[in-house]
PDB file of N, CA and C in Angstrom:
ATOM      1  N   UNK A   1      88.355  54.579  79.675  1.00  0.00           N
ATOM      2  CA  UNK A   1      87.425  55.174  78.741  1.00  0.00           C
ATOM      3  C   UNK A   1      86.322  55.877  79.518  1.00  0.00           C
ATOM      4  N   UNK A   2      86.018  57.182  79.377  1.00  0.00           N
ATOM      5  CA  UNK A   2      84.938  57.660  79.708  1.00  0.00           C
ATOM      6  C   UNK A   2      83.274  57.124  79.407  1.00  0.00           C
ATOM      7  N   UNK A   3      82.626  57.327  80.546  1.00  0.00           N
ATOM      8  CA  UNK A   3      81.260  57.372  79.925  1.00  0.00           C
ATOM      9  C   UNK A   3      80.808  58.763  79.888  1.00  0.00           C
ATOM     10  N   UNK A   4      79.523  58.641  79.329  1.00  0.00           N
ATOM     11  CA  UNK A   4      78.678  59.964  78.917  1.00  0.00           C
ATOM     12  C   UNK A   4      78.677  60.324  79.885  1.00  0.00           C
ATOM     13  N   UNK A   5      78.926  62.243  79.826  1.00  0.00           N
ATOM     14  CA  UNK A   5      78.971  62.895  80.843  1.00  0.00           C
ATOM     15  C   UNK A   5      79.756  62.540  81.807  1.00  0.00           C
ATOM     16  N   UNK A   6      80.836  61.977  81.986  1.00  0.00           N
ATOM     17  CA  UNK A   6      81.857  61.828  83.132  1.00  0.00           C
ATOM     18  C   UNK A   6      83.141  63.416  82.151  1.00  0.00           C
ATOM     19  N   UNK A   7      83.748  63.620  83.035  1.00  0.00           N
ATOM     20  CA  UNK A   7      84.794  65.051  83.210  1.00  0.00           C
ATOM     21  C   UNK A   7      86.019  64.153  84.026  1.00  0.00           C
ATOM     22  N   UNK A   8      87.285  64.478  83.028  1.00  0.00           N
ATOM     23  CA  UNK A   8      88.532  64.074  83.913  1.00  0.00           C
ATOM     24  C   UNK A   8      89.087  65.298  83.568  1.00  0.00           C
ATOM     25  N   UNK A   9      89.823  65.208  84.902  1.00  0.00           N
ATOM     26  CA  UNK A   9      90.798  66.424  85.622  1.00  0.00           C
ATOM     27  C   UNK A   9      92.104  65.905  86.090  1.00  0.00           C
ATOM     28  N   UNK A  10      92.693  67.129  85.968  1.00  0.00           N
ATOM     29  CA  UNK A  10      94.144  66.233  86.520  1.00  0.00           C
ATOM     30  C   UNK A  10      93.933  66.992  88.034  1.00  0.00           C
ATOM     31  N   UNK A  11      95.085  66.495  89.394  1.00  0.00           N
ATOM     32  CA  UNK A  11      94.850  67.180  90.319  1.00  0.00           C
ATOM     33  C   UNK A  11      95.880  65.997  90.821  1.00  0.00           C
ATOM     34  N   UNK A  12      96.474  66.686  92.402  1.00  0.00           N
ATOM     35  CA  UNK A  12      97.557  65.851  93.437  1.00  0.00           C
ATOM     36  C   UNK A  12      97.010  65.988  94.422  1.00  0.00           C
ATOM     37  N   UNK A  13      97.070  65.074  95.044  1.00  0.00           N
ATOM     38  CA  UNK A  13      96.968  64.060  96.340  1.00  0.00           C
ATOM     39  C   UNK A  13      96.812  64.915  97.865  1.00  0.00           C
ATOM     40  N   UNK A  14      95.750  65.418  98.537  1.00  0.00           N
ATOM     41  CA  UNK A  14      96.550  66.334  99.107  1.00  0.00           C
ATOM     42  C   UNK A  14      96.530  65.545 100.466  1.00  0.00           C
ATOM     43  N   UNK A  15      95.763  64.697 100.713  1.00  0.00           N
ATOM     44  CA  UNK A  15      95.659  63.796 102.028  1.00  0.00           C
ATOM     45  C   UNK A  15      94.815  62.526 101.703  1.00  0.00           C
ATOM     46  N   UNK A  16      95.274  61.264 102.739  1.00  0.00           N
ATOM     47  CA  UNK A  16      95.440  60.095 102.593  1.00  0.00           C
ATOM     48  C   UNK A  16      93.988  60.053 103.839  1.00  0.00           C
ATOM     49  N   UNK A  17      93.184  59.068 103.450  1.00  0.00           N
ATOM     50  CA  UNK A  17      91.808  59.119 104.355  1.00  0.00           C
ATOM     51  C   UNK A  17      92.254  57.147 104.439  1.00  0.00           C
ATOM     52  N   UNK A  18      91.134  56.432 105.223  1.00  0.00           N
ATOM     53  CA  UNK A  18      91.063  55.142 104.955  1.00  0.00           C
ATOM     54  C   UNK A  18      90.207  54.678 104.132  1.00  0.00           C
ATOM     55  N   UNK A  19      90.134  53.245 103.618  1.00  0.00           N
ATOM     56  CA  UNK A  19      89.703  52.428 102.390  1.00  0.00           C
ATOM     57  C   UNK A  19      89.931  53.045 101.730  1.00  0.00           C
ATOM     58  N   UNK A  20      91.143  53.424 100.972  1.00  0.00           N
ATOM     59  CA  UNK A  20      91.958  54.290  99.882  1.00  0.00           C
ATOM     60  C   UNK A  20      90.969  54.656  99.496  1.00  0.00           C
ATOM     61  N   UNK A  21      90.465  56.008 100.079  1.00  0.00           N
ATOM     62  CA  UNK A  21      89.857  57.274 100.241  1.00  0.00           C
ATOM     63  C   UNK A  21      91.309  58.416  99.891  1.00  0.00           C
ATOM     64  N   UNK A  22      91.103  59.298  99.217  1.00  0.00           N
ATOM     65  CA  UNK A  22      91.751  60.249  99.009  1.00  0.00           C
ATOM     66  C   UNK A  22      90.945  61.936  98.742  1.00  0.00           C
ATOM     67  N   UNK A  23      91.646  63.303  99.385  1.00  0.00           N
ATOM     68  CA  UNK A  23      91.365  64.511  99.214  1.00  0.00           C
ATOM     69  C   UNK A  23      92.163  64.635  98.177  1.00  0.00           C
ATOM     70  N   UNK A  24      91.696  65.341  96.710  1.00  0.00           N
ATOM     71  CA  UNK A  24      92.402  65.774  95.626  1.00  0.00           C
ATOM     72  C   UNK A  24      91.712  67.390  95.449  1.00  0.00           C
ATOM     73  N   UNK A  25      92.941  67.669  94.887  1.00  0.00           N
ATOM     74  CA  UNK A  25      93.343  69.083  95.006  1.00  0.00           C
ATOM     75  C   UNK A  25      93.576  69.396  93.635  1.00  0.00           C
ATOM     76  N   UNK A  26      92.388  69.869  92.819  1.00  0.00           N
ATOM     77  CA  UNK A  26      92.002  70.232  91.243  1.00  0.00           C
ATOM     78  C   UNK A  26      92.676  71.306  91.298  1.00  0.00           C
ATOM     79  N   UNK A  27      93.411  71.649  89.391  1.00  0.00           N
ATOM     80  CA  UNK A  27      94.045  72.820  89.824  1.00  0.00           C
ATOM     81  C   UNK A  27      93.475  73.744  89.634  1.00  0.00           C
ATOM     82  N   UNK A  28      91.784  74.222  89.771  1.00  0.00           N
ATOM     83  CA  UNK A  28      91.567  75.265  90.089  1.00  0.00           C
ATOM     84  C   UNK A  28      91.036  75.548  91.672  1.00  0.00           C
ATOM     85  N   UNK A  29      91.771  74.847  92.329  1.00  0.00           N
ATOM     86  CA  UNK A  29      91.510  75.230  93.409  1.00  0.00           C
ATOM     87  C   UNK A  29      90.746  74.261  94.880  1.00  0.00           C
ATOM     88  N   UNK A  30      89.840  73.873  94.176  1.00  0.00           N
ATOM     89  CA  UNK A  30      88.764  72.879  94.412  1.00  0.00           C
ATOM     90  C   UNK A  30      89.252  71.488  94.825  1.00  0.00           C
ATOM     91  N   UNK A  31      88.708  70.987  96.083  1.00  0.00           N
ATOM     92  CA  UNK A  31      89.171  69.812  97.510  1.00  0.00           C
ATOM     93  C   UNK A  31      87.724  68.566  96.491  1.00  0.00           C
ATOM     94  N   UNK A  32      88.451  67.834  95.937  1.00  0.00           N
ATOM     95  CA  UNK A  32      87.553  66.841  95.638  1.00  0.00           C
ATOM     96  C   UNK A  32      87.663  65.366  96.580  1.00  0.00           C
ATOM     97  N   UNK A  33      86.659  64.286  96.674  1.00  0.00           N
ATOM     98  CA  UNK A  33      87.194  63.221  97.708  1.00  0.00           C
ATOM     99  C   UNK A  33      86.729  62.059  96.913  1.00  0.00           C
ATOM    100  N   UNK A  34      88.140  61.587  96.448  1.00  0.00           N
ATOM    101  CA  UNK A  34      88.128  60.307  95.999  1.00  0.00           C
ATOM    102  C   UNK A  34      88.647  59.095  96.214  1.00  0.00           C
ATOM    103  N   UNK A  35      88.203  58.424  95.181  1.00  0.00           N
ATOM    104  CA  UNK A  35      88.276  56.935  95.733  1.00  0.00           C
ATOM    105  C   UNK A  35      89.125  56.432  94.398  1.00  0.00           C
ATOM    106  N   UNK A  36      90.103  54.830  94.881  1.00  0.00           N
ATOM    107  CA  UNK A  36      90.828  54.517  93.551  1.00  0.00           C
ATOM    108  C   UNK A  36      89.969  53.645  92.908  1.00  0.00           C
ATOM    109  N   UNK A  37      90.377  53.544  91.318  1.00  0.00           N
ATOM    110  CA  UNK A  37      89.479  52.708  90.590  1.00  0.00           C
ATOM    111  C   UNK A  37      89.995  51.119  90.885  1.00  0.00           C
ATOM    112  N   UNK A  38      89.134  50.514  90.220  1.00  0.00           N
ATOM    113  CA  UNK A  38      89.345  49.168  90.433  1.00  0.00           C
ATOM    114  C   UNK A  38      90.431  48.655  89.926  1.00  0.00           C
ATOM    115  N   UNK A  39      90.526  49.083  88.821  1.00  0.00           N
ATOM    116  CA  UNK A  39      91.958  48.662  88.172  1.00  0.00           C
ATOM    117  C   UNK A  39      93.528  48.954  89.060  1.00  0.00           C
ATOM    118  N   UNK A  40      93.094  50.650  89.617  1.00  0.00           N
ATOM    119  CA  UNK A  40      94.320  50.751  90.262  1.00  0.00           C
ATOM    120  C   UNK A  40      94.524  49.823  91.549  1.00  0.00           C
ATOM    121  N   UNK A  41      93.682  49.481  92.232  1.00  0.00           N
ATOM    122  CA  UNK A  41      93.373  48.664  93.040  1.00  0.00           C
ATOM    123  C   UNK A  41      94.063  46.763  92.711  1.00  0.00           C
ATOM    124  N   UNK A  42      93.337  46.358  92.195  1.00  0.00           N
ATOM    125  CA  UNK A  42      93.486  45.798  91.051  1.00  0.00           C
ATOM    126  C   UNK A  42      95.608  44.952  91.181  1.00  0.00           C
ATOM    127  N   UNK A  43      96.047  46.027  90.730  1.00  0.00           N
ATOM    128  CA  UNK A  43      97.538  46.230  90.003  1.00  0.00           C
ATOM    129  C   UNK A  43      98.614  46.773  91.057  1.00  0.00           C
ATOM    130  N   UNK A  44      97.602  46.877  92.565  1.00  0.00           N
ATOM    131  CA  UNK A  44      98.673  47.528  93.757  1.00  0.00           C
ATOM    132  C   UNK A  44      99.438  48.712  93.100  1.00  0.00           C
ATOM    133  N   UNK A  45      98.887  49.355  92.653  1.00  0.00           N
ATOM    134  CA  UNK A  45      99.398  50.625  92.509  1.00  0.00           C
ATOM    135  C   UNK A  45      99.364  51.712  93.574  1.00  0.00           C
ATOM    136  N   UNK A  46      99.866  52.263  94.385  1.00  0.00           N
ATOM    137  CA  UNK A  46     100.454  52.882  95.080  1.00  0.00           C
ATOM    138  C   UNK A  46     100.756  54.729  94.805  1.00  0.00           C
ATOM    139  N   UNK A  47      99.296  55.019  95.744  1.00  0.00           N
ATOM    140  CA  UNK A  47      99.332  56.688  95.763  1.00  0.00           C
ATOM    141  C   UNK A  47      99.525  57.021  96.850  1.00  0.00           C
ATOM    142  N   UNK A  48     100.376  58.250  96.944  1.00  0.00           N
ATOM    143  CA  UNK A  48     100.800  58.989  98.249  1.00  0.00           C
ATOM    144  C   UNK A  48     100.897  60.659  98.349  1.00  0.00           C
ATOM    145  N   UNK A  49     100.230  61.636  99.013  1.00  0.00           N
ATOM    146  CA  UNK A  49     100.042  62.806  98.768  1.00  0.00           C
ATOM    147  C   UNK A  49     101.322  63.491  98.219  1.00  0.00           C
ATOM    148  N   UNK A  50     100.810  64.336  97.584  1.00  0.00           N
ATOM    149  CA  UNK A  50     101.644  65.099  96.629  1.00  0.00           C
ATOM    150  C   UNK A  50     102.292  64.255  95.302  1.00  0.00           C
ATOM    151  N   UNK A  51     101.930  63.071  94.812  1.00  0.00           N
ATOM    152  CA  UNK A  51     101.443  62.516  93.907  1.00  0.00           C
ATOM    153  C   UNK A  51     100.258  63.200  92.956  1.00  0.00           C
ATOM    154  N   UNK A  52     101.326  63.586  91.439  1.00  0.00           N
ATOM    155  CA  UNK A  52      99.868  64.091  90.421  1.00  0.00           C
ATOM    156  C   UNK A  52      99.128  62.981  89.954  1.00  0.00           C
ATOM    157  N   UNK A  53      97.664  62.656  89.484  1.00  0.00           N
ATOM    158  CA  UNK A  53      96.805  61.901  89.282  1.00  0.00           C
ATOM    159  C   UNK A  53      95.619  62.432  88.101  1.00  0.00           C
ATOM    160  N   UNK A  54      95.118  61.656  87.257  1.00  0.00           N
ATOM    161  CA  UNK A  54      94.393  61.843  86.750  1.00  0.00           C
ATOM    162  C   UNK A  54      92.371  61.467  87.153  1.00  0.00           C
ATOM    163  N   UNK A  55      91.947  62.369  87.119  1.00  0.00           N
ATOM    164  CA  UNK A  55      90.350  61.645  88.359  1.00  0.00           C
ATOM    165  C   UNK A  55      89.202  62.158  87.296  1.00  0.00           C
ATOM    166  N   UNK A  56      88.381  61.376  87.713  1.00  0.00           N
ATOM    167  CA  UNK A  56      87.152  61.494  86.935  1.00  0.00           C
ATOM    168  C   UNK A  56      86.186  62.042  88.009  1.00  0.00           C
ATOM    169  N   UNK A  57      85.527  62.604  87.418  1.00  0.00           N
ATOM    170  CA  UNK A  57      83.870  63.474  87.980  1.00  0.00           C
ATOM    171  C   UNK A  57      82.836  63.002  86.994  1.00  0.00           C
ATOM    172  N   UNK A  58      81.653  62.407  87.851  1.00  0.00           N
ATOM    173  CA  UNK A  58      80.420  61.942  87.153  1.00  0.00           C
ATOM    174  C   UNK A  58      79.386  63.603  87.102  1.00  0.00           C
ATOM    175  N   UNK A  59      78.509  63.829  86.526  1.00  0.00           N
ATOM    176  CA  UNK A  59      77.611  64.749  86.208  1.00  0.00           C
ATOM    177  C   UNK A  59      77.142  65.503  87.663  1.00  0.00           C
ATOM    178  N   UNK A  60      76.885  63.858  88.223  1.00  0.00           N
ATOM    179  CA  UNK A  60      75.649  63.863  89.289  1.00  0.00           C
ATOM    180  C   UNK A  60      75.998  64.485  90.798  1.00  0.00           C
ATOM    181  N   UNK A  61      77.601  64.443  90.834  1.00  0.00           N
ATOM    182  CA  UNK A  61      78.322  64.581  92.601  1.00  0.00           C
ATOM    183  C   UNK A  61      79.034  65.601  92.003  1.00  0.00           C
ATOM    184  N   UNK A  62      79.426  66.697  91.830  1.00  0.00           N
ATOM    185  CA  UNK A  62      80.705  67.154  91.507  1.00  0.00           C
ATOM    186  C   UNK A  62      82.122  67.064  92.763  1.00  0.00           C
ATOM    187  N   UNK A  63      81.517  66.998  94.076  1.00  0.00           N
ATOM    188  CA  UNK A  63      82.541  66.631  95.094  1.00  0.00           C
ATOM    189  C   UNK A  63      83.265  65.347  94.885  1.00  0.00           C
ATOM    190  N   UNK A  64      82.565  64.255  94.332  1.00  0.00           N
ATOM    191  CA  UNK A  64      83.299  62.811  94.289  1.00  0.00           C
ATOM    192  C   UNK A  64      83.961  62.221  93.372  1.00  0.00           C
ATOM    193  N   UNK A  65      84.806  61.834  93.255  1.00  0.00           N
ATOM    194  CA  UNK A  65      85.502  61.537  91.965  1.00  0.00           C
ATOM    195  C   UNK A  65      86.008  60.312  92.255  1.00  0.00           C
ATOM    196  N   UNK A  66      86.516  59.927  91.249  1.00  0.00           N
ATOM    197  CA  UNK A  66      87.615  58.470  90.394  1.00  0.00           C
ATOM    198  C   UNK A  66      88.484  58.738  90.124  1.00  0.00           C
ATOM    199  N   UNK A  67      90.109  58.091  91.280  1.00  0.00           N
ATOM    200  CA  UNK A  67      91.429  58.398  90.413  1.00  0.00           C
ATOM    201  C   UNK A  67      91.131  57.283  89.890  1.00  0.00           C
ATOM    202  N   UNK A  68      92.369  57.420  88.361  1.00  0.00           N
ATOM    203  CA  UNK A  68      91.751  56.406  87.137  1.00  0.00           C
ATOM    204  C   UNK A  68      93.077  56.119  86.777  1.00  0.00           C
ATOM    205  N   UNK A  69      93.857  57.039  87.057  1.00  0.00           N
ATOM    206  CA  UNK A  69      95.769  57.327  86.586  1.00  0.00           C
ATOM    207  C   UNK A  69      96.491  57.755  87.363  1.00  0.00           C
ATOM    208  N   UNK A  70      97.887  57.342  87.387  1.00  0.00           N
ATOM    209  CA  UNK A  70      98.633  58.256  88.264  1.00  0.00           C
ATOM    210  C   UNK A  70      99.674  58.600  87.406  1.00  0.00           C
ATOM    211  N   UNK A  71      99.773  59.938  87.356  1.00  0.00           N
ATOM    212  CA  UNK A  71     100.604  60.637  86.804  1.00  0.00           C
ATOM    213  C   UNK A  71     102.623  60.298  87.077  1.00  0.00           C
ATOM    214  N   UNK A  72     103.066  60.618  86.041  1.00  0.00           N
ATOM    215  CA  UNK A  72     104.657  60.524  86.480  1.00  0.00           C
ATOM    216  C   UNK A  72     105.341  62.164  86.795  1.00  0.00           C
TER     217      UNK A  72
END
């Protein structure tokens, strides 16, 4: 569930950083650097570049985001 003023985007995986840190690749273009949510964390869910994903953007960072989903 969103909070106020959070923005989800879809976008894929484009590189793997450490402490499941991830570069996502919005499809307009734009290198965002995120981190997994707790839940995905959580449930050992398992992302690997070029994996589509669903990520959240808060108001305040537009560079940082929340994967929240992983796409099929």
């Amino acid at each position: 569930m969103l909070k106020k003023g959070e923005i989800e985007y879809e976008g894929v995986i484009a590189e793997n950083l450490p402490n499941a840190t991830f570069w996502v690749d919005k499809a307009d273009k734009e290198r965002v650097l995120c981190v997994l949510s707790g839940k995905m964390r959580i449930n050992h869910i398992r992302v690997s570049p070029g994996d589509k994903v669903r990520l959240v953007i808060t108001p305040y960072d537009r560079k940082k985001g929340r994967i929240v989903y992983k796409l099929r």
